[in-house]
PDB file of N, CA and C in Angstrom:
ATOM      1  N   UNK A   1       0.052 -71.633  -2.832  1.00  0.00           N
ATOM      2  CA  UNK A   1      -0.007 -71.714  -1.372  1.00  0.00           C
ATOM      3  C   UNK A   1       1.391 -71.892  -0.782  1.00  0.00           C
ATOM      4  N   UNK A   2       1.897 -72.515  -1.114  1.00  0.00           N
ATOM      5  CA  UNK A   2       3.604 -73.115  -1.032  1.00  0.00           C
ATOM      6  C   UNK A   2       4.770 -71.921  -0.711  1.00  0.00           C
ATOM      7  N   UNK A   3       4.143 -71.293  -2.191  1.00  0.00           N
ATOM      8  CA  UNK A   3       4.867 -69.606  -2.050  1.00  0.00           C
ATOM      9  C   UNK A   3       4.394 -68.750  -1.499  1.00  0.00           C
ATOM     10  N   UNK A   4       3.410 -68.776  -0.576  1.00  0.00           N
ATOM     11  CA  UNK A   4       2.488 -67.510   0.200  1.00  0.00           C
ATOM     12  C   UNK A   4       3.593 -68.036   1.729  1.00  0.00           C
ATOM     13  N   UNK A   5       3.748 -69.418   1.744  1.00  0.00           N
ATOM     14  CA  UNK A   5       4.646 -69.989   2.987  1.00  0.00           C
ATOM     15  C   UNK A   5       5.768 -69.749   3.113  1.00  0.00           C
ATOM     16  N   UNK A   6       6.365 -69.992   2.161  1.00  0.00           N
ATOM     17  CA  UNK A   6       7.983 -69.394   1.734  1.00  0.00           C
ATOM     18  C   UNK A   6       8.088 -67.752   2.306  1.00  0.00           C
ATOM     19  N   UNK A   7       7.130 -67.180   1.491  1.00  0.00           N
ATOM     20  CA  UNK A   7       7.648 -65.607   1.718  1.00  0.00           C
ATOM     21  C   UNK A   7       7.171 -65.460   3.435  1.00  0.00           C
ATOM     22  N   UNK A   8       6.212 -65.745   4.284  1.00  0.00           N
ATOM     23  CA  UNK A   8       6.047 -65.548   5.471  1.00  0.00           C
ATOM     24  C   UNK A   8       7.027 -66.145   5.965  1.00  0.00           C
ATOM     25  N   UNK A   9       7.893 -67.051   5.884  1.00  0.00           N
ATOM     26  CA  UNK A   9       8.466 -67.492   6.647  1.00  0.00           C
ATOM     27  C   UNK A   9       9.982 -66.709   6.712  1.00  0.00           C
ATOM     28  N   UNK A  10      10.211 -66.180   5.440  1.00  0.00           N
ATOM     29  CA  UNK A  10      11.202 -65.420   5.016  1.00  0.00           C
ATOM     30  C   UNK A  10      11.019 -64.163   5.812  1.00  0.00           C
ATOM     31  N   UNK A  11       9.927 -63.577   6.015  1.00  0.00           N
ATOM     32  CA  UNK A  11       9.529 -62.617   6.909  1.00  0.00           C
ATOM     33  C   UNK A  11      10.019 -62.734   8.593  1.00  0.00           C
ATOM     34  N   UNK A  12       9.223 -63.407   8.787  1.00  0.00           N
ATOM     35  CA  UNK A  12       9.422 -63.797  10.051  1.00  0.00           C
ATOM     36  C   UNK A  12      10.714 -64.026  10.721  1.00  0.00           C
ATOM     37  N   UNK A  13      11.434 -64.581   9.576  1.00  0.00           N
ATOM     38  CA  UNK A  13      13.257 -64.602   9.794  1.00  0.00           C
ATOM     39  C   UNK A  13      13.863 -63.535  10.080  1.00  0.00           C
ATOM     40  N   UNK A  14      13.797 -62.426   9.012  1.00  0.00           N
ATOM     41  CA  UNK A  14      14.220 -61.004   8.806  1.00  0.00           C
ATOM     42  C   UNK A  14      13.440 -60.529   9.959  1.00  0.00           C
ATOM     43  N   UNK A  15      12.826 -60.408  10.605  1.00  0.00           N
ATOM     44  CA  UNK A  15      11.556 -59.867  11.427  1.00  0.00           C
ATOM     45  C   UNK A  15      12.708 -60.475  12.802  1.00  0.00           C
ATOM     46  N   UNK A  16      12.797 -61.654  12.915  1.00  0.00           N
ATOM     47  CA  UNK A  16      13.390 -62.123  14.258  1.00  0.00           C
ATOM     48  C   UNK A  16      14.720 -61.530  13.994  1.00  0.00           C
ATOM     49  N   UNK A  17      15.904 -61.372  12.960  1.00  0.00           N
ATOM     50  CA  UNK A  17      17.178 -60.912  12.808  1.00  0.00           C
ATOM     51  C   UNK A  17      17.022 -59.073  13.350  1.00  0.00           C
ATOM     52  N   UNK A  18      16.194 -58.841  12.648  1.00  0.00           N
ATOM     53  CA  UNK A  18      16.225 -57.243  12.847  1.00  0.00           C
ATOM     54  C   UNK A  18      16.085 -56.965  14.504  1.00  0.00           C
ATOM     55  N   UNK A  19      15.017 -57.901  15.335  1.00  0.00           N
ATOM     56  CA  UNK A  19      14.780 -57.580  16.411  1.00  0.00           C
ATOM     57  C   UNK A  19      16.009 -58.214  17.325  1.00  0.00           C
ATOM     58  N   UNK A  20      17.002 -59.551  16.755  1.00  0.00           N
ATOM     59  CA  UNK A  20      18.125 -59.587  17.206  1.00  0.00           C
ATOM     60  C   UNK A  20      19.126 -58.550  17.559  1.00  0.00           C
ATOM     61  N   UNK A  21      19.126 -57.671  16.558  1.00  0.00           N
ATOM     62  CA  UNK A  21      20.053 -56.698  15.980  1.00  0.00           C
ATOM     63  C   UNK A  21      19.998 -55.487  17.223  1.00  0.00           C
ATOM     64  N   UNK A  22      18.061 -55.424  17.101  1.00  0.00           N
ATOM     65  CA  UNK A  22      18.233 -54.366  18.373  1.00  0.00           C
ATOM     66  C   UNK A  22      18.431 -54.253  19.732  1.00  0.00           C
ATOM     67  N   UNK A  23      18.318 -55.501  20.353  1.00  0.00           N
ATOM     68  CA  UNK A  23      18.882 -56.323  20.951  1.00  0.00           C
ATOM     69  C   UNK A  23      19.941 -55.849  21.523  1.00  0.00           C
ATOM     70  N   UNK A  24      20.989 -56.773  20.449  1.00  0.00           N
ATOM     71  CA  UNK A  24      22.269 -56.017  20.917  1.00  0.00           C
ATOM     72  C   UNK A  24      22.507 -54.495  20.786  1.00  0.00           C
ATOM     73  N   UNK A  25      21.824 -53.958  20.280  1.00  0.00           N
ATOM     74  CA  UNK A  25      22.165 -52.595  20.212  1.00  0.00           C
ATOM     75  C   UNK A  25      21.838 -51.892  21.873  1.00  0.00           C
ATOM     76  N   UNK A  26      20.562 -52.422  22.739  1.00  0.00           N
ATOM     77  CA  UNK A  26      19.981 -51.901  23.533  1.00  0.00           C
ATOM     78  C   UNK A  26      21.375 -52.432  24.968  1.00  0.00           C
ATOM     79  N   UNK A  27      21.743 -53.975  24.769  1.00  0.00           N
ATOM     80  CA  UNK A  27      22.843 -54.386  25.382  1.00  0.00           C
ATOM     81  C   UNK A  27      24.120 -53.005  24.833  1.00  0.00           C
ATOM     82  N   UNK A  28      24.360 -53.221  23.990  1.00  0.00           N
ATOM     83  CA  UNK A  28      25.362 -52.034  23.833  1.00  0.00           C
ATOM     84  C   UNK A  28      25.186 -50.833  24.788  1.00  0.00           C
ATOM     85  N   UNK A  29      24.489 -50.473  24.646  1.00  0.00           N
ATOM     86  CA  UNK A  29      24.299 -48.922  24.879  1.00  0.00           C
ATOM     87  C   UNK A  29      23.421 -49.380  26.554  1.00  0.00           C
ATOM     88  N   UNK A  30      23.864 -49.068  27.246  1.00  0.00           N
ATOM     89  CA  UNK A  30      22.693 -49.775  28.575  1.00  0.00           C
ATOM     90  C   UNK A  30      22.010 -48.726  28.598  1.00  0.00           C
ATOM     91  N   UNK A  31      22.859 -47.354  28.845  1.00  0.00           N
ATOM     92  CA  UNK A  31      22.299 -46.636  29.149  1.00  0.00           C
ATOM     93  C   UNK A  31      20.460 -45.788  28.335  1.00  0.00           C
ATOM     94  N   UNK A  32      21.121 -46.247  27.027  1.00  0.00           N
ATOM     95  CA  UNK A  32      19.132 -46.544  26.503  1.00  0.00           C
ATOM     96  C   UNK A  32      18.402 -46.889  26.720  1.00  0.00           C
ATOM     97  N   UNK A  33      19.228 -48.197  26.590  1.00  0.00           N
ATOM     98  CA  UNK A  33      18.196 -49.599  26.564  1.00  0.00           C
ATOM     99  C   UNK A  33      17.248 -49.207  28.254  1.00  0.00           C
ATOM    100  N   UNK A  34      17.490 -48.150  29.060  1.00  0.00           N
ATOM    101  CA  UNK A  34      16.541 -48.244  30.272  1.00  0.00           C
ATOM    102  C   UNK A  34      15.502 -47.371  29.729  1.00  0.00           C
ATOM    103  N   UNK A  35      15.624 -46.466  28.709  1.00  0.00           N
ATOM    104  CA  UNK A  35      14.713 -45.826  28.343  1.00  0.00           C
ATOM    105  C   UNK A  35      13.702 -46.564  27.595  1.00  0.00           C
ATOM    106  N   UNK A  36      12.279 -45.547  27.097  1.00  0.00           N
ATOM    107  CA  UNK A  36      11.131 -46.376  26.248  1.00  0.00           C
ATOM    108  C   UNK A  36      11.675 -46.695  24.774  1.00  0.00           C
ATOM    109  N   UNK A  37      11.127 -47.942  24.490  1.00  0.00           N
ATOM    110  CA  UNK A  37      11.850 -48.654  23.261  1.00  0.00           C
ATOM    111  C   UNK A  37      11.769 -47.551  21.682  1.00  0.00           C
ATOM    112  N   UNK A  38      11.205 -46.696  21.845  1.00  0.00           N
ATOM    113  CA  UNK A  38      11.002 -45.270  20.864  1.00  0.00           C
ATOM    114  C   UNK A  38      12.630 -45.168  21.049  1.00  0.00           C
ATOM    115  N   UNK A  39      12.417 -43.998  22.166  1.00  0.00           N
ATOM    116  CA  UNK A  39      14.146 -43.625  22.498  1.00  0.00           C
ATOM    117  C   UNK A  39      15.301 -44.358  22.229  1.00  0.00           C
ATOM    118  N   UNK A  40      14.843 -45.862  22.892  1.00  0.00           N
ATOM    119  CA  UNK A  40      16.177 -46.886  22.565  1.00  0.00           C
ATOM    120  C   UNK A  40      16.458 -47.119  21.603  1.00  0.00           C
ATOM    121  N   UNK A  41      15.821 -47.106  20.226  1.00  0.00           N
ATOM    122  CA  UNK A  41      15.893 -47.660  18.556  1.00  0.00           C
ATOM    123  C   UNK A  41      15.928 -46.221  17.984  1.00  0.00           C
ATOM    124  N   UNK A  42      16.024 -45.036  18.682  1.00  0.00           N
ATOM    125  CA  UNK A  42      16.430 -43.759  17.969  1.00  0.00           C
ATOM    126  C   UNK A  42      17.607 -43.773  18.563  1.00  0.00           C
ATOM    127  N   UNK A  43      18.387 -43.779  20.082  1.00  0.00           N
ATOM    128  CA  UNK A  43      19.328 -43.894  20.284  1.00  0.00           C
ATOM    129  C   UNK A  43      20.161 -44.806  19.230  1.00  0.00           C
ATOM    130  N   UNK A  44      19.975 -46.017  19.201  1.00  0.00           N
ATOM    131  CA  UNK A  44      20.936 -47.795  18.520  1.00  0.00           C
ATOM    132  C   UNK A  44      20.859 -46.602  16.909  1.00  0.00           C
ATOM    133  N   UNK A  45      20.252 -46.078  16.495  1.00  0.00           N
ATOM    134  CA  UNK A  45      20.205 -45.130  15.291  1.00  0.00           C
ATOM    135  C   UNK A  45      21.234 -44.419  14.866  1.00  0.00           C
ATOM    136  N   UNK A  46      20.559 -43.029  15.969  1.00  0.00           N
ATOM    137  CA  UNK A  46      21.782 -42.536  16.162  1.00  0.00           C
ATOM    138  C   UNK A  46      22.914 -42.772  16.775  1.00  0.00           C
ATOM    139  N   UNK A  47      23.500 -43.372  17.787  1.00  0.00           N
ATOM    140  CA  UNK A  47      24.950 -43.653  18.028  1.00  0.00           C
ATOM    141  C   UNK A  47      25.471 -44.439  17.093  1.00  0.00           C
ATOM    142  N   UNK A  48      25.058 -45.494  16.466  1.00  0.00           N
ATOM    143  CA  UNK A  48      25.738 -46.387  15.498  1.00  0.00           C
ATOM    144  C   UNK A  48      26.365 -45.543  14.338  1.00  0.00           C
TER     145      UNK A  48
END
């Protein structure tokens, strides 16, 4: 049970970092970030 907690929580970390990440990517780029979040995370994609 202990380790079913560990790994969700490990998830959830990586899960909140990644959505950090896009984040700034959508701040980067404004001009995406007004578009639908599809477009904006293919844009942060491709321009990076």
């Amino acid at each position: 049970m202990m380790k079913q907690l560990i790994v969700w929580t490990l998830a959830a970390l990586i899960f909140v970092a990644a959505y950090g990440v896009y984040l700034a990517y959508s701040d980067a780029k404004a001009d995406c970030a007004e578009q639908q979040v599809v477009s904006t995370t293919f844009c942060a994609v491709v321009g990076s």
